[in-house]
C-alpha atoms as a PDB file:
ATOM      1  CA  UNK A   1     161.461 -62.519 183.244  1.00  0.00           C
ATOM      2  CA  UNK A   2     158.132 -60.455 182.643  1.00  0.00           C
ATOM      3  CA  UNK A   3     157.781 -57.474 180.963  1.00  0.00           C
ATOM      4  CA  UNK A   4     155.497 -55.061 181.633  1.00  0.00           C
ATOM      5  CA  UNK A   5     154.126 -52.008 179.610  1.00  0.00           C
ATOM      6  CA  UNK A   6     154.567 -48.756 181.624  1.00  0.00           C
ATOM      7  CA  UNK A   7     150.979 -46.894 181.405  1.00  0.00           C
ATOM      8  CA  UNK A   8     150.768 -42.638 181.560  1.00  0.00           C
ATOM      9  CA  UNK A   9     148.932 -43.493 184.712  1.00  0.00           C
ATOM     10  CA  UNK A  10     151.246 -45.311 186.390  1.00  0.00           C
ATOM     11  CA  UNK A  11     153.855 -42.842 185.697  1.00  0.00           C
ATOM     12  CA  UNK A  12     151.666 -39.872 186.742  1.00  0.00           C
ATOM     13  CA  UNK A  13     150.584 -41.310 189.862  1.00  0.00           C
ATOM     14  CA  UNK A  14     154.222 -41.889 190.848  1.00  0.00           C
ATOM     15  CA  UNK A  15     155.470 -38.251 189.660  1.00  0.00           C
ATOM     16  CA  UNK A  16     152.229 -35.989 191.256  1.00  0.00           C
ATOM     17  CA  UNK A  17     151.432 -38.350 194.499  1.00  0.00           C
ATOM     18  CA  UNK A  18     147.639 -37.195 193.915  1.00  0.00           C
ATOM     19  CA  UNK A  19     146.020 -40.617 194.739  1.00  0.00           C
ATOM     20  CA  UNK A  20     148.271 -42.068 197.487  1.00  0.00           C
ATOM     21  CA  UNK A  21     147.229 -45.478 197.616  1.00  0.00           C
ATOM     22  CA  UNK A  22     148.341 -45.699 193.800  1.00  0.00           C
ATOM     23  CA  UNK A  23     151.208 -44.216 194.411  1.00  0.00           C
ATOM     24  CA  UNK A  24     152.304 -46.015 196.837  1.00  0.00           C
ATOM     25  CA  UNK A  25     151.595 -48.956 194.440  1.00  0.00           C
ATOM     26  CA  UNK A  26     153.356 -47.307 192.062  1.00  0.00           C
ATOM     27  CA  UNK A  27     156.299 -46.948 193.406  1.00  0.00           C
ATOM     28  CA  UNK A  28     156.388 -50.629 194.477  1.00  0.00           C
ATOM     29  CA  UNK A  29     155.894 -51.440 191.234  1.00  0.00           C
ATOM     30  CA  UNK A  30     158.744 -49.435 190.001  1.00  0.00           C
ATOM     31  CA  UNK A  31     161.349 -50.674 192.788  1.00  0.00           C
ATOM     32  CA  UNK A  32     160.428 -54.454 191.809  1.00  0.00           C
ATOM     33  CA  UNK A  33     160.904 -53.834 188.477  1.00  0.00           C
ATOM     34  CA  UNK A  34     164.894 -51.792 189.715  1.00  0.00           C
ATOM     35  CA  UNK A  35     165.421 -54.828 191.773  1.00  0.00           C
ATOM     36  CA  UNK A  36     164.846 -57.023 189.011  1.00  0.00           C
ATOM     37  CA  UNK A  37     161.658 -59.027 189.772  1.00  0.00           C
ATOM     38  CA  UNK A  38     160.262 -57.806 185.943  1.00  0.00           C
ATOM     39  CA  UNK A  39     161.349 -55.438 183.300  1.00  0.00           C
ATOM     40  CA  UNK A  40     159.456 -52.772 182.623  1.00  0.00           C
ATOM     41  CA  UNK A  41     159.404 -50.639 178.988  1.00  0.00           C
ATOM     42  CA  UNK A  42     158.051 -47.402 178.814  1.00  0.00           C
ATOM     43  CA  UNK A  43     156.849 -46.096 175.418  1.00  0.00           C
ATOM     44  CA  UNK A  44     158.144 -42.723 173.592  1.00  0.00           C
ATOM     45  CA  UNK A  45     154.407 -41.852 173.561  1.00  0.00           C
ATOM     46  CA  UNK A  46     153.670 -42.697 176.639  1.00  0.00           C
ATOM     47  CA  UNK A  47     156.454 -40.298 177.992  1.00  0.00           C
ATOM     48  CA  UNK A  48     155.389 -37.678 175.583  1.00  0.00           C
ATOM     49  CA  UNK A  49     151.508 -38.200 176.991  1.00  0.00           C
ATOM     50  CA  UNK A  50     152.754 -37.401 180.482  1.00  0.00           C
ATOM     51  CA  UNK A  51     154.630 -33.765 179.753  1.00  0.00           C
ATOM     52  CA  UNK A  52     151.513 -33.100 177.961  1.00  0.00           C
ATOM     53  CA  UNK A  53     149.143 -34.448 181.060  1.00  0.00           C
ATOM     54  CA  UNK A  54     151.742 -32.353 183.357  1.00  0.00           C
ATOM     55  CA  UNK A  55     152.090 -29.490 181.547  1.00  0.00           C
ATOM     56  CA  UNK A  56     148.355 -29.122 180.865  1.00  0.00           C
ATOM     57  CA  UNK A  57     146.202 -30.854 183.811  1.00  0.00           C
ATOM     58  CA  UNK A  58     148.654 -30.198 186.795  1.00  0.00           C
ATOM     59  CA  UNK A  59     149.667 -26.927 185.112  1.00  0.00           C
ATOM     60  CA  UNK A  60     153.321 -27.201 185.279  1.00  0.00           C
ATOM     61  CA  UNK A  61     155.502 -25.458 183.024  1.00  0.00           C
ATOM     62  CA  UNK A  62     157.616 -27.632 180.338  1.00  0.00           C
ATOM     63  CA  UNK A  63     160.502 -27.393 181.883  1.00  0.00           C
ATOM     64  CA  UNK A  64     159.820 -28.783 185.718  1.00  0.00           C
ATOM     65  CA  UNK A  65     158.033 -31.345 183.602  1.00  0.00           C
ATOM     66  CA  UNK A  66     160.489 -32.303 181.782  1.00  0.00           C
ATOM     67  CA  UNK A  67     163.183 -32.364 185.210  1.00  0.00           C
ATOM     68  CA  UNK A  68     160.621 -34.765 186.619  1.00  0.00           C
ATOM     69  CA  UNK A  69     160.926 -37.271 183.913  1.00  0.00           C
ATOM     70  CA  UNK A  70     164.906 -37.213 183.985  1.00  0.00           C
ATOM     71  CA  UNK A  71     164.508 -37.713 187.934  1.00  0.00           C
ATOM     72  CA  UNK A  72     162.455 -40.820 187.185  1.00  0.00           C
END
């Protein structure tokens, strides 16, 4: 099976919808990788990059941030 490193962008794209088209890819991505087709990993820095992105570009607060990631 292939494995795939999970980028901030990726996972920012999917969360704030703010470019559509990769979005949309995105979340392909993601349900090929729930259905099985890869695995992906996602990094403890890379998770930590996007509550910092969130918190500080898109101006949410910590917590909301935080509630997004456990949604994902």
């Amino acid at each position: 099976m292939k494995m795939v490193y999970v980028d901030t962008n990726v996972i920012l794209r999917y969360l704030t919808n703010d470019v559509a088209s990769l979005a949309l890819r995105a979340k392909r991505w993601f349900q090929k990788a729930e259905e099985g087709s890869c695995k992906a990993l996602v990094l403890h820095i890379t998770l930590v990059e996007v509550i910092f992105l969130l918190e500080h570009w898109y101006e949410q607060d910590k917590r909301t941030s935080v509630e997004q990631l456990l949604l994902f």
